[in-house]
Protein backbone atom coordinates (compact mmCIF):
# COMPACT_ATOMS: atom_id res chain seq x y z
CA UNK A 1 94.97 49.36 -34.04
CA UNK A 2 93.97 50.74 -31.06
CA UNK A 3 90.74 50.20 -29.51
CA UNK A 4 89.07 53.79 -28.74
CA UNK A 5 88.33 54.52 -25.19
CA UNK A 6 84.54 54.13 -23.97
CA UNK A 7 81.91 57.26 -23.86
CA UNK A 8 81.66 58.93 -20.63
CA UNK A 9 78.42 58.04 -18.63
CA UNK A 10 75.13 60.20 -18.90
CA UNK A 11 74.55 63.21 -17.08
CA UNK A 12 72.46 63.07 -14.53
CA UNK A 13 68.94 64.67 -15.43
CA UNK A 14 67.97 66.97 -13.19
CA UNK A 15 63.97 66.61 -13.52
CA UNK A 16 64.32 62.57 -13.47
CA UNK A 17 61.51 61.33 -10.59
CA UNK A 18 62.44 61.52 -7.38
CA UNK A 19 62.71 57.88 -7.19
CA UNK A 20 65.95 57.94 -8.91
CA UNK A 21 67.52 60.52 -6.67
CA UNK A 22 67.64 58.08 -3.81
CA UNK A 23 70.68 58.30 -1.98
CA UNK A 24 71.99 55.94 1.15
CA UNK A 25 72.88 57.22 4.57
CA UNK A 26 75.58 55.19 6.36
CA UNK A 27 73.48 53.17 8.05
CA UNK A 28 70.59 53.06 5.36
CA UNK A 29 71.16 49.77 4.67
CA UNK A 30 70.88 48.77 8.40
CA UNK A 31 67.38 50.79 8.58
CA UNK A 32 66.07 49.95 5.44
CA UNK A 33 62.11 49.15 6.24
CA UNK A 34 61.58 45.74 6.53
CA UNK A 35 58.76 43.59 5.62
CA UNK A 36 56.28 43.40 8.83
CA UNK A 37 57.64 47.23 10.24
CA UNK A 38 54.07 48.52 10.59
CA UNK A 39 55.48 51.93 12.03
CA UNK A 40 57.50 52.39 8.88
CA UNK A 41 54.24 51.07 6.49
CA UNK A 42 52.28 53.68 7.92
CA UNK A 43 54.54 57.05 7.72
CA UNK A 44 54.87 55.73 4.32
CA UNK A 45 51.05 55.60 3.65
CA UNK A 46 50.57 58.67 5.49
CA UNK A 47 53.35 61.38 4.44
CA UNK A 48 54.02 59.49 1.16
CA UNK A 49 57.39 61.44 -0.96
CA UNK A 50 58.08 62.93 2.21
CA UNK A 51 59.02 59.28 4.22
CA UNK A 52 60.77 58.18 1.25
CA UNK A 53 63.41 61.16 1.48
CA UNK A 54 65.71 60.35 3.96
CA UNK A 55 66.71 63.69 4.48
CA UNK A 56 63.23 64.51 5.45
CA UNK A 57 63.21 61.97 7.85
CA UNK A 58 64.65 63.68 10.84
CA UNK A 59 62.07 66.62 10.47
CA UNK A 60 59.12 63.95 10.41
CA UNK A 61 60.21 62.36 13.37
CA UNK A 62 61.01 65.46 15.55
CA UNK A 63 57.45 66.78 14.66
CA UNK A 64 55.62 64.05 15.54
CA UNK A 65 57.17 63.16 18.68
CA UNK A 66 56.32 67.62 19.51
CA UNK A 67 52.97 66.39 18.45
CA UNK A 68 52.76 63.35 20.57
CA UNK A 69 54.29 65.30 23.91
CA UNK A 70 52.02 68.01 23.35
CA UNK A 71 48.59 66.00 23.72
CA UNK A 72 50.89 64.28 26.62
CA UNK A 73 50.88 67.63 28.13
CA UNK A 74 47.24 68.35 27.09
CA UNK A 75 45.71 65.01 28.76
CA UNK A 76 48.08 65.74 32.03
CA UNK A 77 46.29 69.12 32.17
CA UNK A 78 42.88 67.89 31.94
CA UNK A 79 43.12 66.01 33.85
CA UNK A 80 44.51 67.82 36.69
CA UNK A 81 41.11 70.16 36.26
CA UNK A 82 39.00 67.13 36.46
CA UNK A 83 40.58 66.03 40.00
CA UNK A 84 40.73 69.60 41.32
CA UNK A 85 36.84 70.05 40.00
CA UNK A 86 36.15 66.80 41.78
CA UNK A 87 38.27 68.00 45.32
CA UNK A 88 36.29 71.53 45.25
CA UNK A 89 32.83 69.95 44.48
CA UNK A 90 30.68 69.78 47.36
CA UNK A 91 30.77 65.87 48.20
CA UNK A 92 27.74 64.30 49.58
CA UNK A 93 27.86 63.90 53.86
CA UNK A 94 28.39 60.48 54.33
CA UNK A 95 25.45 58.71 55.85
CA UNK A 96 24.46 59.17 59.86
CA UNK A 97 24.07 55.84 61.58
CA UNK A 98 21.31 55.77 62.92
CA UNK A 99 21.67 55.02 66.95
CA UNK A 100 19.68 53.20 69.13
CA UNK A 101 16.98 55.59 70.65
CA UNK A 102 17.56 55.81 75.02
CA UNK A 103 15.22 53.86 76.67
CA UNK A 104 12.49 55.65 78.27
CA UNK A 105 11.99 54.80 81.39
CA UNK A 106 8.72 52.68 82.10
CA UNK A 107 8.04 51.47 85.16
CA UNK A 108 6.92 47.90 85.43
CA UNK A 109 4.45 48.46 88.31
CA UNK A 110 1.66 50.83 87.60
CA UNK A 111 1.43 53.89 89.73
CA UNK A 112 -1.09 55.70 91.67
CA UNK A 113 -1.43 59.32 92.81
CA UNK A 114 -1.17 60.35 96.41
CA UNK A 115 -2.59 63.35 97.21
CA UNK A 116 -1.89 64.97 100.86
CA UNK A 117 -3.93 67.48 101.47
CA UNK A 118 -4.87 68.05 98.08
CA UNK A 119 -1.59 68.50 96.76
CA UNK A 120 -0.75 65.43 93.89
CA UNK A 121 2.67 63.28 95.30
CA UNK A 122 3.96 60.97 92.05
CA UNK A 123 6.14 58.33 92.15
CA UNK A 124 9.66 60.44 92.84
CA UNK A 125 11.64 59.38 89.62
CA UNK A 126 16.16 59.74 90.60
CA UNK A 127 18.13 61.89 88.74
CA UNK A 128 21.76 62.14 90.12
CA UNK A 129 23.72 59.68 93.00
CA UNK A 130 26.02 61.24 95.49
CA UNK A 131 28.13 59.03 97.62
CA UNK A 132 30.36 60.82 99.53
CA UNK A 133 32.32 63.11 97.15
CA UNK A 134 31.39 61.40 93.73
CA UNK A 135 28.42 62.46 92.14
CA UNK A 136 26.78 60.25 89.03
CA UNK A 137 24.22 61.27 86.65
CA UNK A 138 21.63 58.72 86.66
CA UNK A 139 20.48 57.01 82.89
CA UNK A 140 17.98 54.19 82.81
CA UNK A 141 18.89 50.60 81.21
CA UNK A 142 17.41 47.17 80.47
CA UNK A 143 17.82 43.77 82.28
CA UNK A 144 16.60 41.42 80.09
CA UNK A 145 17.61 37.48 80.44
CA UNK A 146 19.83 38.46 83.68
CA UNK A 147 22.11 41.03 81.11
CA UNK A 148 22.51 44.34 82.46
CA UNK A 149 22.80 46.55 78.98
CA UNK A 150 24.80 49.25 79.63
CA UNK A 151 27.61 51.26 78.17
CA UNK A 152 30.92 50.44 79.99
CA UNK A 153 32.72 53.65 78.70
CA UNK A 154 30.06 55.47 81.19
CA UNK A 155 31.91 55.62 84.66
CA UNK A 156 30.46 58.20 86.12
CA UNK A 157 26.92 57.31 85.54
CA UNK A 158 24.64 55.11 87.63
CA UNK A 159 22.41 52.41 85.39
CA UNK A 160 18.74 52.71 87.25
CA UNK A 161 16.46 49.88 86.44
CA UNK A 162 13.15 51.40 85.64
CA UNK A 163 10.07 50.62 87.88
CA UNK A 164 12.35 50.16 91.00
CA UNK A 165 10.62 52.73 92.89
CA UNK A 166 10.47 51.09 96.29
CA UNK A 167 13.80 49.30 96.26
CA UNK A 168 15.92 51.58 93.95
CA UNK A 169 17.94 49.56 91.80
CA UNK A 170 21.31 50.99 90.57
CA UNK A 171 24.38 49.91 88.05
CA UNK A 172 27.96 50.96 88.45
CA UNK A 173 30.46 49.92 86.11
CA UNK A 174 33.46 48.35 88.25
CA UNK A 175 35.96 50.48 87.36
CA UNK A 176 38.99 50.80 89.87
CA UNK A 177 37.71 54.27 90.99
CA UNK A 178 33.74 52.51 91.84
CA UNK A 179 35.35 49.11 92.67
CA UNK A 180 37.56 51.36 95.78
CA UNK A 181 34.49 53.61 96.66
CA UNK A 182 32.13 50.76 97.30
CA UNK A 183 34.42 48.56 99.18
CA UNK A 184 35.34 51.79 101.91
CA UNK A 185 31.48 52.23 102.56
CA UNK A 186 30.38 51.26 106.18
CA UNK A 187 27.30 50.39 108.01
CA UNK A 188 25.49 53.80 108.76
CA UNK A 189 27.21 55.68 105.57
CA UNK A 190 25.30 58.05 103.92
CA UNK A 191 23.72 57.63 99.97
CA UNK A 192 22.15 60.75 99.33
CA UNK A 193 19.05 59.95 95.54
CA UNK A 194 18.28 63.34 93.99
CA UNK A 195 14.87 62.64 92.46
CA UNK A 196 12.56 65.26 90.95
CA UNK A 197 10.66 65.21 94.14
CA UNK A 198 13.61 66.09 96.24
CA UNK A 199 16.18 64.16 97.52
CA UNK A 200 15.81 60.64 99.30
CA UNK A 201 18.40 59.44 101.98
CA UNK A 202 19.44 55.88 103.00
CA UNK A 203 22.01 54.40 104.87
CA UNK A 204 24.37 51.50 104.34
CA UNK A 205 23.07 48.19 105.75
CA UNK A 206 25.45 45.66 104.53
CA UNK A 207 27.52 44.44 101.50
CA UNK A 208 27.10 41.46 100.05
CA UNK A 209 27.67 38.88 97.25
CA UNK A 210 25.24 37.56 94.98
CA UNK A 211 25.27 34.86 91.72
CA UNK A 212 24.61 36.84 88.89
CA UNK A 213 21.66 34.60 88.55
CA UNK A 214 19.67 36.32 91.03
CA UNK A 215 18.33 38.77 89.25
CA UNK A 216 14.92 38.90 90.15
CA UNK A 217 15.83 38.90 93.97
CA UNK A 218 18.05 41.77 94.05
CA UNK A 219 15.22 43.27 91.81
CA UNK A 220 12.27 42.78 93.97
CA UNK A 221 10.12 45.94 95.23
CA UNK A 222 9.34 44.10 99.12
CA UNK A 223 11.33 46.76 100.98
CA UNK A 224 12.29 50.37 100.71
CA UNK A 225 16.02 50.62 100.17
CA UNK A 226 18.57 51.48 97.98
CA UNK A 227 20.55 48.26 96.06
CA UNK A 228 23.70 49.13 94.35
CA UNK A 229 25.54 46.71 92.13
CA UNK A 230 29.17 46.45 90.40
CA UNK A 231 28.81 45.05 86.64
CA UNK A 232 30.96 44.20 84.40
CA UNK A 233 33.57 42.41 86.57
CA UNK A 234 33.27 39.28 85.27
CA UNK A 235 32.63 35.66 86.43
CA UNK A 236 29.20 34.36 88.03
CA UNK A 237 29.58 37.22 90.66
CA UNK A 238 28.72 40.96 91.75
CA UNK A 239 28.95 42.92 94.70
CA UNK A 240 26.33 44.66 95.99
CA UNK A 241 25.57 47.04 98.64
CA UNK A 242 22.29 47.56 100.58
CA UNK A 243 21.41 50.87 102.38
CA UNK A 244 17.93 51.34 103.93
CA UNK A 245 15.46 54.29 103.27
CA UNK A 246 16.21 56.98 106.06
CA UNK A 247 13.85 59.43 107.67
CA UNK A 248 16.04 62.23 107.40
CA UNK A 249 15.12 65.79 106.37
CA UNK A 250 15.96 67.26 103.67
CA UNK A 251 17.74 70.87 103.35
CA UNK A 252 15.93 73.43 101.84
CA UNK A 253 12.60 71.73 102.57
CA UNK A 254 9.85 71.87 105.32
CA UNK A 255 10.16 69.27 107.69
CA UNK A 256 8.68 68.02 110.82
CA UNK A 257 9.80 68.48 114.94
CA UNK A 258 11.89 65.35 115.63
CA UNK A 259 13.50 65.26 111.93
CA UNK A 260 17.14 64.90 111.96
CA UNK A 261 18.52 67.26 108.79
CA UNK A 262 21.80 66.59 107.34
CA UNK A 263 23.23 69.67 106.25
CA UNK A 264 26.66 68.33 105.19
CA UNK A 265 28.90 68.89 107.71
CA UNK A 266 26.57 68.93 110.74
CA UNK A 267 23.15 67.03 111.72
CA UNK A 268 20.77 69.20 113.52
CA UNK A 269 17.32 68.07 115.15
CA UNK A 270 14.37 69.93 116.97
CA UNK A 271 13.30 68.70 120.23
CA UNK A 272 10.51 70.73 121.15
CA UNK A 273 9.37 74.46 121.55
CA UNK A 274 7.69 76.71 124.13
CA UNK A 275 5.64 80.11 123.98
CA UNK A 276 6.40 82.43 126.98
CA UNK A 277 4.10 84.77 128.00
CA UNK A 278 5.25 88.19 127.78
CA UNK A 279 4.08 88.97 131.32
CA UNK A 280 6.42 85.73 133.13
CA UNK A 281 9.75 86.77 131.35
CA UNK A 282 9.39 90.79 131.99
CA UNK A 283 7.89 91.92 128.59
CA UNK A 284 4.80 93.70 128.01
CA UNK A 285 1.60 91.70 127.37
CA UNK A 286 1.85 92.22 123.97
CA UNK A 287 5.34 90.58 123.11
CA UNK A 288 6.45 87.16 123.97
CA UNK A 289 9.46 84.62 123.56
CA UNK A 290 9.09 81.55 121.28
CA UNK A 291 11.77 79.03 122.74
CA UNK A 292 13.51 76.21 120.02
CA UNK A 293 15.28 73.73 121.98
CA UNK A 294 17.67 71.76 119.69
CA UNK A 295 20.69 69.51 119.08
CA UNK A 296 23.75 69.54 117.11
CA UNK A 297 26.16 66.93 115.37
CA UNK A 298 29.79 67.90 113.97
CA UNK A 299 29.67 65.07 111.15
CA UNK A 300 32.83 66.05 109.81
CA UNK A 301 36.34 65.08 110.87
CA UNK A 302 37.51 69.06 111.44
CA UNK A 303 36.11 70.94 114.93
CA UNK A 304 33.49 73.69 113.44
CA UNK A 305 32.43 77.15 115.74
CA UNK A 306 29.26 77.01 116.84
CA UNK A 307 29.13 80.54 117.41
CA UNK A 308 29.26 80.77 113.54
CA UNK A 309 25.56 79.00 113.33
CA UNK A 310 22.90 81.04 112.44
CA UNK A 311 19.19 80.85 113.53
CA UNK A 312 15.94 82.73 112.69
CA UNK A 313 12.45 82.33 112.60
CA UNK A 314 9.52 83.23 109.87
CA UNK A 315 5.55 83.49 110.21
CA UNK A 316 3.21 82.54 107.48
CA UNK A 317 3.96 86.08 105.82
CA UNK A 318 7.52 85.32 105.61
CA UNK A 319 8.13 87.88 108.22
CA UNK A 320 11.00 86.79 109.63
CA UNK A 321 12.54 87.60 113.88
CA UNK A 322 16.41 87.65 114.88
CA UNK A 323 17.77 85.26 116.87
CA UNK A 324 17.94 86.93 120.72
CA UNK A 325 20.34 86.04 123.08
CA UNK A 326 17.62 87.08 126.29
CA UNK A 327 15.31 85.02 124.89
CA UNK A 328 17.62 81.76 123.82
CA UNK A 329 18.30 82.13 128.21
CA UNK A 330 15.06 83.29 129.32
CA UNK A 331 12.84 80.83 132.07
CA UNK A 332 15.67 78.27 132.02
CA UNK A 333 16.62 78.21 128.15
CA UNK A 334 19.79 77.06 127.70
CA UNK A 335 21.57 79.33 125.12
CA UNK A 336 21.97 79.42 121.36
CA UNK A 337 25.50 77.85 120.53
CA UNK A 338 28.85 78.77 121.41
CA UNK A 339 32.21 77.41 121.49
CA UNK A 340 33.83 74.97 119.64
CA UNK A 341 32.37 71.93 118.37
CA UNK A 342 34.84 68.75 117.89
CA UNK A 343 33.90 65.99 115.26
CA UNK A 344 31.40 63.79 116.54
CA UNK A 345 30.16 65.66 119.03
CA UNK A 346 26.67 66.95 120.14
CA UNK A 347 24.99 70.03 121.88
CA UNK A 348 21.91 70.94 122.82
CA UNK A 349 20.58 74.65 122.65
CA UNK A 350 17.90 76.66 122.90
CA UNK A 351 17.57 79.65 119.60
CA UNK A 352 15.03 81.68 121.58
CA UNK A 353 12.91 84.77 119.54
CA UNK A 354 10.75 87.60 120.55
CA UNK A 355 7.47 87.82 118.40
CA UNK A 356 4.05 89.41 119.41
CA UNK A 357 1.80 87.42 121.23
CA UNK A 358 -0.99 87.75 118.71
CA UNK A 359 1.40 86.55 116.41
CA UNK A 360 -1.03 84.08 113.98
CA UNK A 361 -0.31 80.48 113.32
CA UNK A 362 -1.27 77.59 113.12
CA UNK A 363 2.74 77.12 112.13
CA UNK A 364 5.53 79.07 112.29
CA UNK A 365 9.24 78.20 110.55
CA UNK A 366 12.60 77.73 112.25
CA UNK A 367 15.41 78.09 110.17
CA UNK A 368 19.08 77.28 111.42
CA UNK A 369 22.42 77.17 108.96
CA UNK A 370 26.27 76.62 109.84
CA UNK A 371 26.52 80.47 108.98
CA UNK A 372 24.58 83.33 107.14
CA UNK A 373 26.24 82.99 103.75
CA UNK A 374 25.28 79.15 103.34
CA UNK A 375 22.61 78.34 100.76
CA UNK A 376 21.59 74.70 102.96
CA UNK A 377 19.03 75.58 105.58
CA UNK A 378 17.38 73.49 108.04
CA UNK A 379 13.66 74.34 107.83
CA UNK A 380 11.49 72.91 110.64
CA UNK A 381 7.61 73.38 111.07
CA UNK A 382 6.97 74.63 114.71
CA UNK A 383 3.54 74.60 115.86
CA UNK A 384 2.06 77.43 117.33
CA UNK A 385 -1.25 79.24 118.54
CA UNK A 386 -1.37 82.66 119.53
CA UNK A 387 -2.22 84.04 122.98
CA UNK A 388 -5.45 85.29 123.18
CA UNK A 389 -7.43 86.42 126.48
CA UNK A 390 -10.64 84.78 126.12
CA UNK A 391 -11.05 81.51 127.16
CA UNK A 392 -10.11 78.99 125.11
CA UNK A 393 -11.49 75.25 124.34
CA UNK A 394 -10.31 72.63 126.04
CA UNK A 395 -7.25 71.04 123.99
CA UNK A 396 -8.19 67.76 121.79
CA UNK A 397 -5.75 65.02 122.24
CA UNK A 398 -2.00 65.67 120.43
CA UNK A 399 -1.30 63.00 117.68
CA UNK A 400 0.20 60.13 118.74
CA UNK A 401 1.94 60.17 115.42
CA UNK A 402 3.17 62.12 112.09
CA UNK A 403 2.79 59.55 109.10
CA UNK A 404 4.26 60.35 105.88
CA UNK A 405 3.90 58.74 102.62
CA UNK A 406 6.75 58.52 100.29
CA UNK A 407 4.44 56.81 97.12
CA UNK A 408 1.42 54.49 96.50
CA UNK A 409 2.01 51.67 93.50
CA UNK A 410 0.44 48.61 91.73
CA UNK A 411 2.81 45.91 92.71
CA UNK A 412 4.38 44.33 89.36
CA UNK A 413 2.03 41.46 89.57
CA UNK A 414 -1.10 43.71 89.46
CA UNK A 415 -2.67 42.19 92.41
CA UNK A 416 -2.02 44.78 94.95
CA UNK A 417 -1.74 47.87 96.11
CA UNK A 418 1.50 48.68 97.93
CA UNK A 419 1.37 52.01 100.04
CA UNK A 420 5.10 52.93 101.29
CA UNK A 421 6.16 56.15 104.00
CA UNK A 422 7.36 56.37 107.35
CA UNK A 423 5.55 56.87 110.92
CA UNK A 424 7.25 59.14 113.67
CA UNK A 425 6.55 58.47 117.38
CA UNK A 426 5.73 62.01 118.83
CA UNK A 427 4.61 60.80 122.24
CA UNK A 428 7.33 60.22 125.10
CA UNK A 429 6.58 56.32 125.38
CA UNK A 430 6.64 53.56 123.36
CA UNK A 431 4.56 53.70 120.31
CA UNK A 432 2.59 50.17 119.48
CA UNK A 433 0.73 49.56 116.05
CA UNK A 434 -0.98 46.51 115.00
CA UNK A 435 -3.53 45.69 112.19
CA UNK A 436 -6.59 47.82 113.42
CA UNK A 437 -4.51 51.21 113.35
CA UNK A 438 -4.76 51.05 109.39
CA UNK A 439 -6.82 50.67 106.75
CA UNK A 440 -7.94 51.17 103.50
CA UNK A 441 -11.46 51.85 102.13
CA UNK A 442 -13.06 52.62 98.75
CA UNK A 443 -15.90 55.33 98.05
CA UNK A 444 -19.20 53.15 99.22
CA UNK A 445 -16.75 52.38 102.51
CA UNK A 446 -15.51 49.18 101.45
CA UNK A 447 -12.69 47.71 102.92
CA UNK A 448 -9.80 46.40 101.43
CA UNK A 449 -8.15 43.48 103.29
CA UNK A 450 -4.13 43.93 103.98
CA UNK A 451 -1.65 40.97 102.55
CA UNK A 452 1.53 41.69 104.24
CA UNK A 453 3.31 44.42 105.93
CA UNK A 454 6.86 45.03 106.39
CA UNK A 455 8.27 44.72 109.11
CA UNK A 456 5.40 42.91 110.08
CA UNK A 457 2.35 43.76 112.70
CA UNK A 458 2.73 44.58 115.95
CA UNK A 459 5.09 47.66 115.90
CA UNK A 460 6.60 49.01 118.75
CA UNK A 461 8.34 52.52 117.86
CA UNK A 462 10.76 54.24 120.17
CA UNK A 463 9.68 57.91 121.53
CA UNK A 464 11.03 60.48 118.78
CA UNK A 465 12.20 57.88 116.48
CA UNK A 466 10.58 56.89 113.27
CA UNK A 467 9.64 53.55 111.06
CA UNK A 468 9.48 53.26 107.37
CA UNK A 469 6.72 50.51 106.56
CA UNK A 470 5.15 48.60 103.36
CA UNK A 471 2.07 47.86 103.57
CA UNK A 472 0.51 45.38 100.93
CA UNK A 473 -3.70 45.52 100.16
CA UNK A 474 -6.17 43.28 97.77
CA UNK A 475 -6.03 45.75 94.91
CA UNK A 476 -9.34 47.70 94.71
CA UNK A 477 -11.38 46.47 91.26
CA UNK A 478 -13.60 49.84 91.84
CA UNK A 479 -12.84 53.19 90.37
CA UNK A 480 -10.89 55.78 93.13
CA UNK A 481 -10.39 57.71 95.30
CA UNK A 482 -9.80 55.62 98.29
CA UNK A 483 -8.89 56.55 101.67
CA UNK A 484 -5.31 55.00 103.36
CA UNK A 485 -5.68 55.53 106.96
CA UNK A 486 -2.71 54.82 110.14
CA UNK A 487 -3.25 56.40 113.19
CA UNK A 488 -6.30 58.53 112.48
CA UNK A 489 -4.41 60.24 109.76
CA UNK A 490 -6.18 59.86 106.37
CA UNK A 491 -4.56 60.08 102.90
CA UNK A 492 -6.70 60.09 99.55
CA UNK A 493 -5.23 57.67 96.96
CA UNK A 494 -6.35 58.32 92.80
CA UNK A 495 -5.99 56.19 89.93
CA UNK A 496 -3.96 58.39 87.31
CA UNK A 497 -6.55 60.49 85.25
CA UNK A 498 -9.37 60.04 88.27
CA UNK A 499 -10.20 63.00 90.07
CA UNK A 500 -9.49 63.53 93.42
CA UNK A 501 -12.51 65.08 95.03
């Protein structure tokens, strides 16, 4: 008997759970979620029926890694705003350091007023050096414990010590360009110190080397002159160079017969005057010749025309009278300049000028330049007194002396007063001082005694030439004015704030 053949299987039923239409990819078995697959856990908990088809799968994946580059894309865009908010925000300026303020310049030895002739003369504070060609700006510094404290980027700037007044201390930093300049000065060079007074000549002494431990001798105030020192070059050393205060006048400025005046390229000097009488050189009565006899020094190394100088003289009204040739040769005058003039050399002249004989005085001006276009003038004070035809009275005695005071100072210690200027011989012999030609008093008449002087008492002062002196008193304990005197020539001295009466 034959067995009959089995019953097919079941249909499948199409609305059976979706559980029981699983189906297997070819590598489901490989990816089937493991225990511990936290990524796979959580699509499952999240997109439930969804996970568990495998054909939805795919789509799941591709959407959320759209998702996931899309807030990519959304942070990388924020936060390119935030940094381009951040570049064009005003940021904050960073914060200024704060620099040490200049020192001010404070003199360590108090300073009295001179007043000549009523008009105040301070303490003549510098401003620029000029050696030569090379000009430097002048800055004050501090010295404290022997350090000079200066800025060695600044080589064009002289380092002035404040309160050197009488010996002018200056700083340069030893570059190569200082370091050469110094060493080619010689004795007799000129070192011109603008000030705001005017400038102040001196001329090299000597050079010298000192231990950079003697501080407070190349600092002392005991004689006028100019000190100039190298720092920063190092070792227990510095050069130095010493130049003395010279009476020299001063372009542009009034100065006195007998004042050499360096106008740059040549030195020029008066060495007296004459009035002539209209009626002894062929004029009417009314007119005469003034007569300026002067010399001339070429101080530059290329020959200059001397017929190229220019001359001229003004009256109190700033009048002013052309140079005439008649009168430069009239009663034995020798000329106003002519020729060539070779380096070194010197000639003397006479600028002669017609003015009227009532012409008023008591002082008239000469002015002489290297040409008319030149803006440095020598200007010299010439005496004069008009001609008159009644008698006149007989003439006092002429000063044996011009004194001039360059400033009057507490000395650092506080116990005197230190007067410094120059004195001129005007007579034609030797000039002698000694301690009675000078003095100094207080209001009641008292009188203060004198310490030192330098150089010291007696002087003896060649005809036309002129001294510069220190002279050291007691320091007054009464209240101003008092009265320096040298030669019969009085000058009132105030205590800043005092009046001067």
């Amino acid at each position: 008997m034959s067995s009959a053949p089995p019953p097919p299987p079941p249909e499948p039923d199409d609305w059976q759970p979706a559980d029981d239409l699983r189906g297997e990819w070819e590598d489901d078995a490989a990816s089937r979620p493991r225990s511990g697959n936290r990524l796979a856990e959580a699509l499952r908990a999240s997109f439930g029926p969804l996970w568990n088809d495998p054909r939805s799968r795919p789509l799941l994946l591709v959407s959320g890694f759209a998702l996931l580059g899309i807030c990519a894309l959304s942070c990388f865009v924020l936060l390119l705003a935030l940094f381009a908010e951040r570049e064009l925000a005003p940021r904050p300026a960073p914060p200024t350091p704060s620099l040490p303020a200049a020192p001010t310049p404070q003199a360590t030895a108090e300073l009295f007023v001179v007043r000549v002739n009523e008009t105040p003369l301070p303490a003549p504070l510098p401003s620029r050096l000029i050696i030569g060609n090379a000009a430097y700006r002048i800055v004050p510094i501090t010295v404290r414990d022997e350090q000079w404290q200066y800025d060695p980027n600044a080589q064009q700037t002289a380092h002035w010590v404040p309160g050197t007044l009488v010996n002018v201390v200056l700083g340069l930093h030893a570059a190569d360009e200082n370091r050469q300049l110094l060493a080619a000065l010689r004795p007799g060079d000129l070192i011109v110190l603008e000030t705001d007074l005017g400038p102040q000549r001196y001329r090299v002494i000597e050079q010298r080397t000192i231990q950079d431990t003697e501080v407070a001798s190349l600092l002392a105030q005991d004689t006028p002159r100019l000190s100039l020192v190298l720092l920063g070059e190092g070792g227990n050393q510095r050069q130095v160079v010493i130049a003395g205060f010279a009476d020299e006048g001063t372009p542009n400025q009034l100065s006195a017969v007998g004042t050499p005046i360096n106008l740059g390229e040549v030195r020029v000097k008066v060495l007296g005057h004459r009035l002539l009488p209209g009626a002894s050189v062929g004029l009417p009565a009314e007119r005469a010749y003034l007569q300026v006899d002067f010399e001339v020094t070429n101080i530059v190394t290329r020959i200059l025309d001397a017929a190229q100088f220019f001359s001229a003289l003004a009256d109190a009204g700033n009048t002013t009278y052309p140079l005439s040739a008649e009168a430069s040769r009239a009663a034995g005058g020798r000329g106003f300049t002519q020729g060539a003039l070779q380096p070194e050399q010197t000639i003397v002249a006479t600028a002669g000028f017609e003015i009227p004989a009532s012409l008023p005085g008591p002082a008239l001006e000469w002015r002489f330049a290297i040409d008319k276009e030149t803006p440095y003038v020598a200007r010299v004070a010439i005496p004069h007194q008009p001609l008159v035809a009644e008698p006149t009275p007989a003439p006092t005695r002429p000063p044996l002396a011009e004194v001039t005071i360059v400033n009057a100072q507490i000395s650092p210690e506080g116990n005197e007063l230190r007067v410094v200027g120059s004195v001129r011989n005007l007579t034609s012999q030797f000039l002698s001082a000694s301690l009675s030609d000078t003095s100094l008093s207080g209001p009641g008449g008292q009188l203060y005694p004198l310490n030192s002087s330098l150089p010291a008492f007696p002087w003896s002062i060649t005809p036309g030439e002129a001294l510069v002196f220190q002279l050291s008193f007691a320091r007054p304990q009464s209240a101003g004015p008092f009265t320096f005197t040298l030669f019969d020539q009085s000058f009132r001295i105030c205590e800043p704030g005092q009046p001067c009466e």
